[in-house]
PDB file of N, CA and C in Angstrom:
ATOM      1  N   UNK A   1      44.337 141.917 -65.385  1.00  0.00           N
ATOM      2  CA  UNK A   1      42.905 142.149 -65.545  1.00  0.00           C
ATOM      3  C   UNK A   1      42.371 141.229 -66.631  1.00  0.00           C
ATOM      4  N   UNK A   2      42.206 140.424 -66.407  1.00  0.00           N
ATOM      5  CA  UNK A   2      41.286 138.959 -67.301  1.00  0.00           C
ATOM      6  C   UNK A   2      39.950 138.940 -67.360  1.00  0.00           C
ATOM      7  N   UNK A   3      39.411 139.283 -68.170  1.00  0.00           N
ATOM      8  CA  UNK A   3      38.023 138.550 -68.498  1.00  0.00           C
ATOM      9  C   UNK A   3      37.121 139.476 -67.766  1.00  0.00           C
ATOM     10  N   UNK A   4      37.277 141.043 -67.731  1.00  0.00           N
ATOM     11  CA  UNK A   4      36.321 141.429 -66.550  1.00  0.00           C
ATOM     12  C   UNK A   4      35.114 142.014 -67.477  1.00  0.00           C
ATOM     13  N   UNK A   5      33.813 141.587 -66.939  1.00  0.00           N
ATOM     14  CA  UNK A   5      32.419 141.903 -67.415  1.00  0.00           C
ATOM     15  C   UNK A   5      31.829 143.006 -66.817  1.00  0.00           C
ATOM     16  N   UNK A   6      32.005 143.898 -67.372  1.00  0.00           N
ATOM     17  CA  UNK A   6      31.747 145.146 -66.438  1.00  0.00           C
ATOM     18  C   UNK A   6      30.236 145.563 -66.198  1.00  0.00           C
ATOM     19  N   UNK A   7      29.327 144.924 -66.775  1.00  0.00           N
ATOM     20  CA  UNK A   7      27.953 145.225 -65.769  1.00  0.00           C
ATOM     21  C   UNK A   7      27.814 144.235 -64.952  1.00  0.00           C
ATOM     22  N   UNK A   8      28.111 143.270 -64.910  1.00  0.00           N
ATOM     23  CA  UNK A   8      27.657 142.053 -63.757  1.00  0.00           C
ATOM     24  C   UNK A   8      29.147 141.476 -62.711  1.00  0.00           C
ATOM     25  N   UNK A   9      30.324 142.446 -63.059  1.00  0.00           N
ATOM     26  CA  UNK A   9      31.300 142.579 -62.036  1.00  0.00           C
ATOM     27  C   UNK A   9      31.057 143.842 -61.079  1.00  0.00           C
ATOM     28  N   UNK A  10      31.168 145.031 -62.079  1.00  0.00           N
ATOM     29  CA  UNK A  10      30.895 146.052 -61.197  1.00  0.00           C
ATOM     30  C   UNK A  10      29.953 146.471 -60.457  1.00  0.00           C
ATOM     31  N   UNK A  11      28.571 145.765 -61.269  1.00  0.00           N
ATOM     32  CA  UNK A  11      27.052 145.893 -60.325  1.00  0.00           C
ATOM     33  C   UNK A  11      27.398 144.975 -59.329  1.00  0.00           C
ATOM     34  N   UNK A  12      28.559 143.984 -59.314  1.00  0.00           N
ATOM     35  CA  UNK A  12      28.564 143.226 -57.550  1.00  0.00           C
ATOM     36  C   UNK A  12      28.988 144.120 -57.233  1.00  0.00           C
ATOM     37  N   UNK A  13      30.009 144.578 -57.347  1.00  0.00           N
ATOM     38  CA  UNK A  13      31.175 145.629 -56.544  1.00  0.00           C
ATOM     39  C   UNK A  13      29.920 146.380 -55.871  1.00  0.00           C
ATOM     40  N   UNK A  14      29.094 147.138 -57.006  1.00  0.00           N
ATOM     41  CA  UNK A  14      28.553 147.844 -56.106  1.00  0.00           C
ATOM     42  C   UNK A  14      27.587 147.401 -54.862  1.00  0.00           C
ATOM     43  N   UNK A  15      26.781 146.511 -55.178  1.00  0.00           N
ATOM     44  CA  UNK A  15      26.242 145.761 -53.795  1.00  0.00           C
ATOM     45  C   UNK A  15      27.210 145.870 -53.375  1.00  0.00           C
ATOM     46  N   UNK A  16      28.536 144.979 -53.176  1.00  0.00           N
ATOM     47  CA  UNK A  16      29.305 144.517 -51.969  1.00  0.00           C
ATOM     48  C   UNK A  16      29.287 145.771 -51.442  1.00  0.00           C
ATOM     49  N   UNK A  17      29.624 146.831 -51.756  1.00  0.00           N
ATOM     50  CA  UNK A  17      30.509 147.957 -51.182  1.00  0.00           C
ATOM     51  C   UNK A  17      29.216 148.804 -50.304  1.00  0.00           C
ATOM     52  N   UNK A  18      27.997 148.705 -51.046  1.00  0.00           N
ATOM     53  CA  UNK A  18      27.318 148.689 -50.141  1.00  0.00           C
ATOM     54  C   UNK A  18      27.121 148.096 -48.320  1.00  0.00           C
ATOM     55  N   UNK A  19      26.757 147.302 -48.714  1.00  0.00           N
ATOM     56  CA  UNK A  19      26.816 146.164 -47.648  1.00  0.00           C
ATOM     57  C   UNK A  19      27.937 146.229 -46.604  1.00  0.00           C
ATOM     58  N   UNK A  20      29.236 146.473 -47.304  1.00  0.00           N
ATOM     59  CA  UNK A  20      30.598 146.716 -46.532  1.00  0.00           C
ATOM     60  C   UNK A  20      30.980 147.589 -46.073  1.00  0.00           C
ATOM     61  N   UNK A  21      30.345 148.845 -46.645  1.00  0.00           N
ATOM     62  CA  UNK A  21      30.418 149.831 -46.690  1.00  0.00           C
ATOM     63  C   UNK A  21      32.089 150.245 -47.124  1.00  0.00           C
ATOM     64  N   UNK A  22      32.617 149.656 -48.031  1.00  0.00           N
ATOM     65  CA  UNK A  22      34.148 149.828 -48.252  1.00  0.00           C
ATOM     66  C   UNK A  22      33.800 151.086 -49.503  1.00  0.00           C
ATOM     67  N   UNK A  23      34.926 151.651 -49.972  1.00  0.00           N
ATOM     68  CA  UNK A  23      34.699 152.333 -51.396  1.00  0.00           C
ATOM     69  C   UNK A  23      34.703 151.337 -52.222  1.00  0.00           C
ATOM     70  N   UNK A  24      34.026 151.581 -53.257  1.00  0.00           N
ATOM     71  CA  UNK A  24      33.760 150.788 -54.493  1.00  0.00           C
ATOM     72  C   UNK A  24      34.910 150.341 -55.715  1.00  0.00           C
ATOM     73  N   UNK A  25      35.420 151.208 -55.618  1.00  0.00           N
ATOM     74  CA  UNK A  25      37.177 151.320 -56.507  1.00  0.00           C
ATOM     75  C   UNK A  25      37.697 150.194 -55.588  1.00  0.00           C
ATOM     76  N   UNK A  26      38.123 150.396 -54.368  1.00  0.00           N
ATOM     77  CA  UNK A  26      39.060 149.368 -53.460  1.00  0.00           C
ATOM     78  C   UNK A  26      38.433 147.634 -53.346  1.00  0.00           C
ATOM     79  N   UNK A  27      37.101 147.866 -53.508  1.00  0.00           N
ATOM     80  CA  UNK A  27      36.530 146.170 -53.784  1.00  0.00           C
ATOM     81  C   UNK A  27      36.172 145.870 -54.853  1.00  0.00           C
ATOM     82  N   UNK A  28      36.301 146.811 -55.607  1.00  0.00           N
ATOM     83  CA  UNK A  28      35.855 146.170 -56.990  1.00  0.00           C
ATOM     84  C   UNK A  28      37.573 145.447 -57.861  1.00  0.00           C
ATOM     85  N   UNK A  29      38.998 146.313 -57.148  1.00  0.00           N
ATOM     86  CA  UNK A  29      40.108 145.978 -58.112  1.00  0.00           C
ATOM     87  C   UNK A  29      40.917 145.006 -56.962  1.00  0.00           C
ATOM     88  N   UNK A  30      40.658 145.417 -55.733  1.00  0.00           N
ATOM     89  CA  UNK A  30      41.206 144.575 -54.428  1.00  0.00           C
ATOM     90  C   UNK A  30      40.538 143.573 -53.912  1.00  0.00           C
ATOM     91  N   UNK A  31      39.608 143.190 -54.519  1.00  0.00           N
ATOM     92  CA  UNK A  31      38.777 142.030 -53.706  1.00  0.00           C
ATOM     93  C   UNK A  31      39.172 141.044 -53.704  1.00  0.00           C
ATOM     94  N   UNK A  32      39.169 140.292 -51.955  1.00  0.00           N
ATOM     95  CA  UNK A  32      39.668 139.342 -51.561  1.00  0.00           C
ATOM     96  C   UNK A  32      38.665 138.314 -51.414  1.00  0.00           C
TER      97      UNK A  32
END
């Protein structure tokens, strides 16, 4: 876990997971 910015990493996560509709935990630490 390097360098993670947690309002402007996790506010993507959350769009993405939106959008993907994936859970937010699984794309925010698994994202490919």
């Amino acid at each position: 876990m390097a360098g993670i910015q947690w309002e402007t990493d996790f506010g993507a996560a959350l769009e993405k997971a939106k959008q993907t509709g994936k859970p937010v935990f699984q794309d925010f630490w698994f994202d490919d």
